[in-house]
N, C-alpha and C. Protein backbone atom coordinates (compact mmCIF):
# COMPACT_ATOMS: atom_id res chain seq x y z
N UNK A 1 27.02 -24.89 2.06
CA UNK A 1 25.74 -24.59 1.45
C UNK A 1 24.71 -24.18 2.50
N UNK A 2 24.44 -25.17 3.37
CA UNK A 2 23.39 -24.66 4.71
C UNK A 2 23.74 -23.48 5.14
N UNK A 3 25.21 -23.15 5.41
CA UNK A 3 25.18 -21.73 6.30
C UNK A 3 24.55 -20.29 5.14
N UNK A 4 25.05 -20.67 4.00
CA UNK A 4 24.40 -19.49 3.10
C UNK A 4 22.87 -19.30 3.00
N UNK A 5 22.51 -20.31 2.73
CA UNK A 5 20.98 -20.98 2.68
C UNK A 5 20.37 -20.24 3.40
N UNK A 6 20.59 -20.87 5.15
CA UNK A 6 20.29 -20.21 6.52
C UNK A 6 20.32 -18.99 6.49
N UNK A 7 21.47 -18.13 6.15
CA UNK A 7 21.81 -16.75 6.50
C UNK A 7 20.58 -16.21 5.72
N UNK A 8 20.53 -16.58 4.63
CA UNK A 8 19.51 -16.11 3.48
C UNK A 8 18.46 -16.01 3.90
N UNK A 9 17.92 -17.11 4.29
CA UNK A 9 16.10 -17.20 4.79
C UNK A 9 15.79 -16.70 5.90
N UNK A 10 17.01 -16.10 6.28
CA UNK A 10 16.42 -15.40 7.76
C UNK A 10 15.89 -13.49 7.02
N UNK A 11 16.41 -13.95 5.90
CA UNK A 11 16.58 -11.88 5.85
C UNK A 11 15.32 -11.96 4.57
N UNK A 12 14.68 -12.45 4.25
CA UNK A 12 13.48 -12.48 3.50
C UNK A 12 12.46 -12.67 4.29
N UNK A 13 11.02 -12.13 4.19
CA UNK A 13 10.03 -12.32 4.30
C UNK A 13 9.42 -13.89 4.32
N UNK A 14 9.24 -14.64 5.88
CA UNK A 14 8.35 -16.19 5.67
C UNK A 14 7.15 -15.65 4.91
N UNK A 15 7.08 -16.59 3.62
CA UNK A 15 5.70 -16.43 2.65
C UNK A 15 4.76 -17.00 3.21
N UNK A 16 4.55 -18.10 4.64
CA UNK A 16 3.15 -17.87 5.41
C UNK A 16 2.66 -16.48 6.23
N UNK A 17 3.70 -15.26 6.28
CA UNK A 17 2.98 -14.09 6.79
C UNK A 17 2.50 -13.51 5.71
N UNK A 18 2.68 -13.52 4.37
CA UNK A 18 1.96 -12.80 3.32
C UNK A 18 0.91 -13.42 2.73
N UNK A 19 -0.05 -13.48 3.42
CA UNK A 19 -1.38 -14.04 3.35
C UNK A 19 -2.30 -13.51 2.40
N UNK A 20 -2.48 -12.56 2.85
CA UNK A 20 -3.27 -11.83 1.99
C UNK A 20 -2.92 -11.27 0.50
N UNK A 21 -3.80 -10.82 -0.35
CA UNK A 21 -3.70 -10.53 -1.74
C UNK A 21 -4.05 -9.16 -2.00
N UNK A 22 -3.21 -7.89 -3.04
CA UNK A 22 -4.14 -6.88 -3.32
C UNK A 22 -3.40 -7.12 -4.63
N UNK A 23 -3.95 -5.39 -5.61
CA UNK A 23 -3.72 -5.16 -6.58
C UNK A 23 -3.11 -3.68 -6.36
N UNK A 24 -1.98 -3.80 -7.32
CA UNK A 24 -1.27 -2.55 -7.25
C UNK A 24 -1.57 -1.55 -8.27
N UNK A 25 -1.86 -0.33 -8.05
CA UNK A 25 -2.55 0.24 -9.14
C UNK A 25 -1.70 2.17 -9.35
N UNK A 26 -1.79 2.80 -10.34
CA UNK A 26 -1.41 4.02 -10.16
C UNK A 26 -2.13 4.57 -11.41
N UNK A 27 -1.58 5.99 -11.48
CA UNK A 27 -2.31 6.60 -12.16
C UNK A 27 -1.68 6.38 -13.51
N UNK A 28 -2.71 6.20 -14.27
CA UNK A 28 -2.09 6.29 -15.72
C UNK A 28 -2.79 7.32 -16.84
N UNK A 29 -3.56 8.31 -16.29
CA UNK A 29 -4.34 9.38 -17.04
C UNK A 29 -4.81 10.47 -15.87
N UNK A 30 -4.97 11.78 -15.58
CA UNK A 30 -5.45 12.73 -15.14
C UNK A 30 -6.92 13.58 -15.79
N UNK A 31 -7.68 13.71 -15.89
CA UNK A 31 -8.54 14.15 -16.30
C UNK A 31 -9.13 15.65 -15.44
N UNK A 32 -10.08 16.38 -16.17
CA UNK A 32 -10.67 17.36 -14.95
C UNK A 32 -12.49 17.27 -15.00
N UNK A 33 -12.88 17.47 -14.05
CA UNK A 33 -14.03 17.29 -14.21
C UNK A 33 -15.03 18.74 -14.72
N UNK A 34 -16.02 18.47 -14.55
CA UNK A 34 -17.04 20.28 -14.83
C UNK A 34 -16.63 21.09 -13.63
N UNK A 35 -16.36 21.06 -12.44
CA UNK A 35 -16.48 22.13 -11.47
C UNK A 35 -15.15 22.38 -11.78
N UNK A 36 -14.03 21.29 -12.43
CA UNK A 36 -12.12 21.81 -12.02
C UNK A 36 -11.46 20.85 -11.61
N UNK A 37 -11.75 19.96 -10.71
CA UNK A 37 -11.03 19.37 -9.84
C UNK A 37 -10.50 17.83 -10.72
N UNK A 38 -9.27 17.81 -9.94
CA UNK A 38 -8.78 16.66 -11.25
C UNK A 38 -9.56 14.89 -10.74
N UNK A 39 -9.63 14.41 -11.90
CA UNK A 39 -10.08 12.98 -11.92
C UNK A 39 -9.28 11.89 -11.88
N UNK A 40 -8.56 11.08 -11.18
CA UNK A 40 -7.63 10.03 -11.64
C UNK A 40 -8.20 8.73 -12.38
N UNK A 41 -7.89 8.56 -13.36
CA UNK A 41 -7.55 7.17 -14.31
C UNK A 41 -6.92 6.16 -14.03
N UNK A 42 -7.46 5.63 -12.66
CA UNK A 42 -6.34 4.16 -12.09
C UNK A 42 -6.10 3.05 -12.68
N UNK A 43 -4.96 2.39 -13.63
CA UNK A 43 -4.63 1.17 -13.76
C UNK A 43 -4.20 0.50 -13.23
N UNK A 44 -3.93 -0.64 -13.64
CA UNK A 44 -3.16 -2.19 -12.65
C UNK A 44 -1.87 -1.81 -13.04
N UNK A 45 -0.99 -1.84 -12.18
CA UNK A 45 0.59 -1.95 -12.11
C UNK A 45 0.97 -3.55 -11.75
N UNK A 46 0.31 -4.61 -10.98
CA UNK A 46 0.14 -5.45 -10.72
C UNK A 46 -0.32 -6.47 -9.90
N UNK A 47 -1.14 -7.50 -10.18
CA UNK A 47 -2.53 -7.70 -9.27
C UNK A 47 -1.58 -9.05 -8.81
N UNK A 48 -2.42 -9.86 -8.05
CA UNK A 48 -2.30 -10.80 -6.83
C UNK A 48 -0.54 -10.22 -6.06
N UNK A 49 -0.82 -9.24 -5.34
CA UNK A 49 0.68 -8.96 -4.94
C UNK A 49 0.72 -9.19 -3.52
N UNK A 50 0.93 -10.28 -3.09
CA UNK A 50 1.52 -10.44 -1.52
C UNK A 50 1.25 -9.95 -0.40
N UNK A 51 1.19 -9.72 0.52
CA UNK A 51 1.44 -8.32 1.71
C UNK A 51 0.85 -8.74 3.14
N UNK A 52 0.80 -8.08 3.76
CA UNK A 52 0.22 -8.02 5.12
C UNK A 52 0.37 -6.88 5.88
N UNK A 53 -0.96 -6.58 6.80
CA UNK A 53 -0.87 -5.50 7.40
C UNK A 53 -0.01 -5.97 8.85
N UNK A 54 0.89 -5.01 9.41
CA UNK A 54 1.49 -4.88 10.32
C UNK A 54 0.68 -4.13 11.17
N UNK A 55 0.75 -3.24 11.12
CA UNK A 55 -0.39 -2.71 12.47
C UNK A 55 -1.24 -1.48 11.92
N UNK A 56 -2.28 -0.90 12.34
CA UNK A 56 -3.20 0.38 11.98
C UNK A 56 -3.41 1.48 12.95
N UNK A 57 -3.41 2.48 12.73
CA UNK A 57 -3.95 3.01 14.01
C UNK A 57 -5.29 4.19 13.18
N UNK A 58 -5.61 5.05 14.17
CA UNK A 58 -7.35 5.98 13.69
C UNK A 58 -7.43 7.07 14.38
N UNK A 59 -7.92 7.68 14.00
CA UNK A 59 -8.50 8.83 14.61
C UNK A 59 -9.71 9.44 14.08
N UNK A 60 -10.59 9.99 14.95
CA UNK A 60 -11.96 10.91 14.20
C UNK A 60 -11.52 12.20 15.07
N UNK A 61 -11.99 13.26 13.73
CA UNK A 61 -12.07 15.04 14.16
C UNK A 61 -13.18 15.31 13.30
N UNK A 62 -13.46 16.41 13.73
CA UNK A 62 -14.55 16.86 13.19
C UNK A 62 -14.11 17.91 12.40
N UNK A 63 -14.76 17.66 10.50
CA UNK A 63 -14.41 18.78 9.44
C UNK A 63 -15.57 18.72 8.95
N UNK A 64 -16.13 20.29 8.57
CA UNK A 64 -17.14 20.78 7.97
C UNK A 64 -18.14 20.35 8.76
N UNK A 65 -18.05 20.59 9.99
CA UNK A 65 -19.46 20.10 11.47
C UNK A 65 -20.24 18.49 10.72
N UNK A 66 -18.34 17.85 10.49
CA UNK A 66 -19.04 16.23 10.53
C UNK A 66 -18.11 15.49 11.33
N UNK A 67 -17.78 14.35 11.99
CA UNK A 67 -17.09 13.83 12.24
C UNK A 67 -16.37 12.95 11.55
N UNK A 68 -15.18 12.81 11.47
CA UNK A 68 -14.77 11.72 9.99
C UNK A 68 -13.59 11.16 10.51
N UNK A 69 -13.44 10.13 10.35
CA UNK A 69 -12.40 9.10 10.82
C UNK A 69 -11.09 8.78 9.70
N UNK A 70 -10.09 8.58 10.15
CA UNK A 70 -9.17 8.58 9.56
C UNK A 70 -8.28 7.15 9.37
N UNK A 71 -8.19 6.35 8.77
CA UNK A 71 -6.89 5.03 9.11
C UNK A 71 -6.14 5.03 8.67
N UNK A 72 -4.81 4.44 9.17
CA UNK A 72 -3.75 4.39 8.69
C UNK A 72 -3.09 3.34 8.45
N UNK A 73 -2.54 2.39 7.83
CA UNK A 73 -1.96 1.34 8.17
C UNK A 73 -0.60 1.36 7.95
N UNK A 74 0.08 0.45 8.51
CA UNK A 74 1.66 -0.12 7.79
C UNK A 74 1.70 -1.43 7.13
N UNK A 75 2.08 -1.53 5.87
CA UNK A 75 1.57 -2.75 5.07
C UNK A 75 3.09 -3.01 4.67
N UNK A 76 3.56 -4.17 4.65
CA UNK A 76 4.74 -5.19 4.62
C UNK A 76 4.64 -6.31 3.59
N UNK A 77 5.44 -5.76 2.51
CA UNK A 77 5.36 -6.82 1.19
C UNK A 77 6.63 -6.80 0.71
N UNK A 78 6.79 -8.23 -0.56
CA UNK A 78 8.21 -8.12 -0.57
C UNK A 78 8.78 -7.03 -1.62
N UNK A 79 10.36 -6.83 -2.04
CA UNK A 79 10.61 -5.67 -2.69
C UNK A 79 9.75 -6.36 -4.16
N UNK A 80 9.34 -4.90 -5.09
CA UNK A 80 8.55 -4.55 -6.23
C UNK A 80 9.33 -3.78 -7.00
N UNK A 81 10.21 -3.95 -7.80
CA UNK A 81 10.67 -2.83 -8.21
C UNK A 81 9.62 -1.67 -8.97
N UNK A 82 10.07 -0.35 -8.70
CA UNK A 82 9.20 0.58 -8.92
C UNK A 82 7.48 1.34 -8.06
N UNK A 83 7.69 0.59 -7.29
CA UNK A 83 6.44 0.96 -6.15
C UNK A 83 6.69 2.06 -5.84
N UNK A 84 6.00 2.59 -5.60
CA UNK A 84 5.81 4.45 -5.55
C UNK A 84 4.81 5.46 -4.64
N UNK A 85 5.35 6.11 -3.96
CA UNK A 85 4.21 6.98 -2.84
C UNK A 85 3.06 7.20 -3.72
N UNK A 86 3.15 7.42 -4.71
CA UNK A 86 1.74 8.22 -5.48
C UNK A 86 0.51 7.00 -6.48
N UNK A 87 0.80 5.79 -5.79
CA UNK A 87 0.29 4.48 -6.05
C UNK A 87 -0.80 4.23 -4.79
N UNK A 88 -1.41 2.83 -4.95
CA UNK A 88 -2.36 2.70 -3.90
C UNK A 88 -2.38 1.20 -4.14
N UNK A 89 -3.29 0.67 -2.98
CA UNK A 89 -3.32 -1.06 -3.12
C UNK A 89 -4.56 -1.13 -2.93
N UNK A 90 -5.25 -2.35 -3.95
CA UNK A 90 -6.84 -2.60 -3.77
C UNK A 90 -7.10 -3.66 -3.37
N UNK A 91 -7.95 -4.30 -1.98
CA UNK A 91 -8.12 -5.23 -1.25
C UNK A 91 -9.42 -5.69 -1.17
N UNK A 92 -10.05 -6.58 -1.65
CA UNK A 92 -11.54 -6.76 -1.96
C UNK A 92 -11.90 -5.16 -1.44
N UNK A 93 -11.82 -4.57 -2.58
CA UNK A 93 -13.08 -3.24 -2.60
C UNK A 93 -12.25 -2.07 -1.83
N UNK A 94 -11.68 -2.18 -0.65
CA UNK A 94 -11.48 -1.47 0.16
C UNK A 94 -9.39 -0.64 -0.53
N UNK A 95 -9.56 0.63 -0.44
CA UNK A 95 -8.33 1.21 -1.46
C UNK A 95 -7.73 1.40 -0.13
N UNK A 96 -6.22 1.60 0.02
CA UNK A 96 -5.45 2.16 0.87
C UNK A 96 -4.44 2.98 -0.30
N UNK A 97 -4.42 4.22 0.27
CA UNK A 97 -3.63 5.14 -0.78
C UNK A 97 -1.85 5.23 -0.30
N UNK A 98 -1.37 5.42 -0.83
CA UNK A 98 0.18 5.43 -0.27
C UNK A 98 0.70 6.40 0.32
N UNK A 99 1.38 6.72 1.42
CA UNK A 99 1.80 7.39 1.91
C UNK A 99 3.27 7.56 1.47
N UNK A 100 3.97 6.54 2.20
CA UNK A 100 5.62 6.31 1.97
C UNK A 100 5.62 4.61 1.75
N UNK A 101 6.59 4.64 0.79
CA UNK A 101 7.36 3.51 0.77
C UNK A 101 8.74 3.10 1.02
N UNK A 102 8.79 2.55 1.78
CA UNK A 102 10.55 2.22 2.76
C UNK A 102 11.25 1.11 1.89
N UNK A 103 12.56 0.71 1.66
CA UNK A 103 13.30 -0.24 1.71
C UNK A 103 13.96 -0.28 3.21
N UNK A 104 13.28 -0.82 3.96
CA UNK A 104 13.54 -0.98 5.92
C UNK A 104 15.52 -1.59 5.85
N UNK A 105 15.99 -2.09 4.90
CA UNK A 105 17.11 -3.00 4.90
C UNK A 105 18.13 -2.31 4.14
N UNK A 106 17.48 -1.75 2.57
CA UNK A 106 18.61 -1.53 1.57
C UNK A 106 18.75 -2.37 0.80
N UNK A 107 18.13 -3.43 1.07
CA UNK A 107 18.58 -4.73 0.26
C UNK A 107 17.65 -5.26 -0.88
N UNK A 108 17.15 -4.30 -1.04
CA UNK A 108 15.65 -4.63 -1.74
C UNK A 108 15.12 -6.51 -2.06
N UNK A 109 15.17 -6.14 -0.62
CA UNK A 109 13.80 -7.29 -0.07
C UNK A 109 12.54 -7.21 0.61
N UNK A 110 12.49 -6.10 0.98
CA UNK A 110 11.06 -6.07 1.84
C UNK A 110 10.73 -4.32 1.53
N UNK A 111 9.78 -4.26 1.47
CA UNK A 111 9.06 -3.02 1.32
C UNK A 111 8.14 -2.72 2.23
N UNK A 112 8.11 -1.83 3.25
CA UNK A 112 7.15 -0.99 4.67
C UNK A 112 6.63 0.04 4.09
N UNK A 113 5.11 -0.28 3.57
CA UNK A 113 4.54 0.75 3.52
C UNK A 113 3.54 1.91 4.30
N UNK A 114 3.33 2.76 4.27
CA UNK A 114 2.77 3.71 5.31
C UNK A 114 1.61 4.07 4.14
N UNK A 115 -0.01 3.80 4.65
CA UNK A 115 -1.03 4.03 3.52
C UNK A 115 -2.75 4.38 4.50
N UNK A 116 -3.17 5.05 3.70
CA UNK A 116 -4.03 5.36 4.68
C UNK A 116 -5.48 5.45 3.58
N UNK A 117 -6.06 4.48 4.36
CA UNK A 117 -7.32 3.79 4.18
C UNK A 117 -8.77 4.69 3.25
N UNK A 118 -8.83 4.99 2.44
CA UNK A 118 -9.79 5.92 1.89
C UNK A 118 -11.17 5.11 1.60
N UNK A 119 -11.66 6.53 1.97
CA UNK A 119 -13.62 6.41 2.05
C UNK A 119 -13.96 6.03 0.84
N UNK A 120 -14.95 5.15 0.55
CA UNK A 120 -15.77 4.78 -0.93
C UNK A 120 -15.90 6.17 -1.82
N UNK A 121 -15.77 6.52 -2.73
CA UNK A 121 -16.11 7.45 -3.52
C UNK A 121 -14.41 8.74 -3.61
N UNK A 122 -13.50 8.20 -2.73
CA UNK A 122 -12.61 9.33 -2.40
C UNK A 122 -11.98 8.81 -4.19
């Protein structure tokens, strides 16, 4: 029994690194606005979901003679079935949009996401 046990808990996620809490959200309506441009309709896919950031990195360039900064993170939660690049995670207030979502193993236990940090109003 211990050696299975053991083998097991090494290949899951310790639930003291998933500290933190978001909400998983995607689109569930498209809309367009008066000028054209489309509107998204974000719902909950599912809230208090696990995670932690692994590392971030940034950059600022300058578009339209402004300077604007960019983040990125890698966010590490356990497997979800159905999580999806075209989803996002909401963290008191602050959205990270999805980039990629990995199964790092195959084993659908852990999910590496690649998401990058969007401005209030984006």
């Amino acid at each position: 029994f211990c050696f299975w046990f053991c083998l097991r808990s090494r290949l899951v996620i310790p639930s003291g690194l998933l500290r933190q809490r978001g909400r998983l959200e995607l689109v569930r309506a498209q809309t367009r606005d008066a000028a054209g441009g489309v509107v998204n309709d974000w719902g909950t896919y599912l809230s208090e979901v696990p995670f932690t950031f692994v590392s971030s990195s940034g950059r600022e360039y300058e578009r339209a003679a402004q300077i604007t900064a960019d983040m990125t993170h890698l966010i590490r939660m356990r497997w979800i079935d159905g999580v999806r690049p075209d989803m996002r995670l909401v963290v008191d207030g602050r959205v990270f949009q999805f980039l990629t979502v990995l199964d790092p193993t195959g084993r659908r236990e852990e999910l590496m996401v690649t998401a990058k940090e969007m401005a209030s109003g984006d």
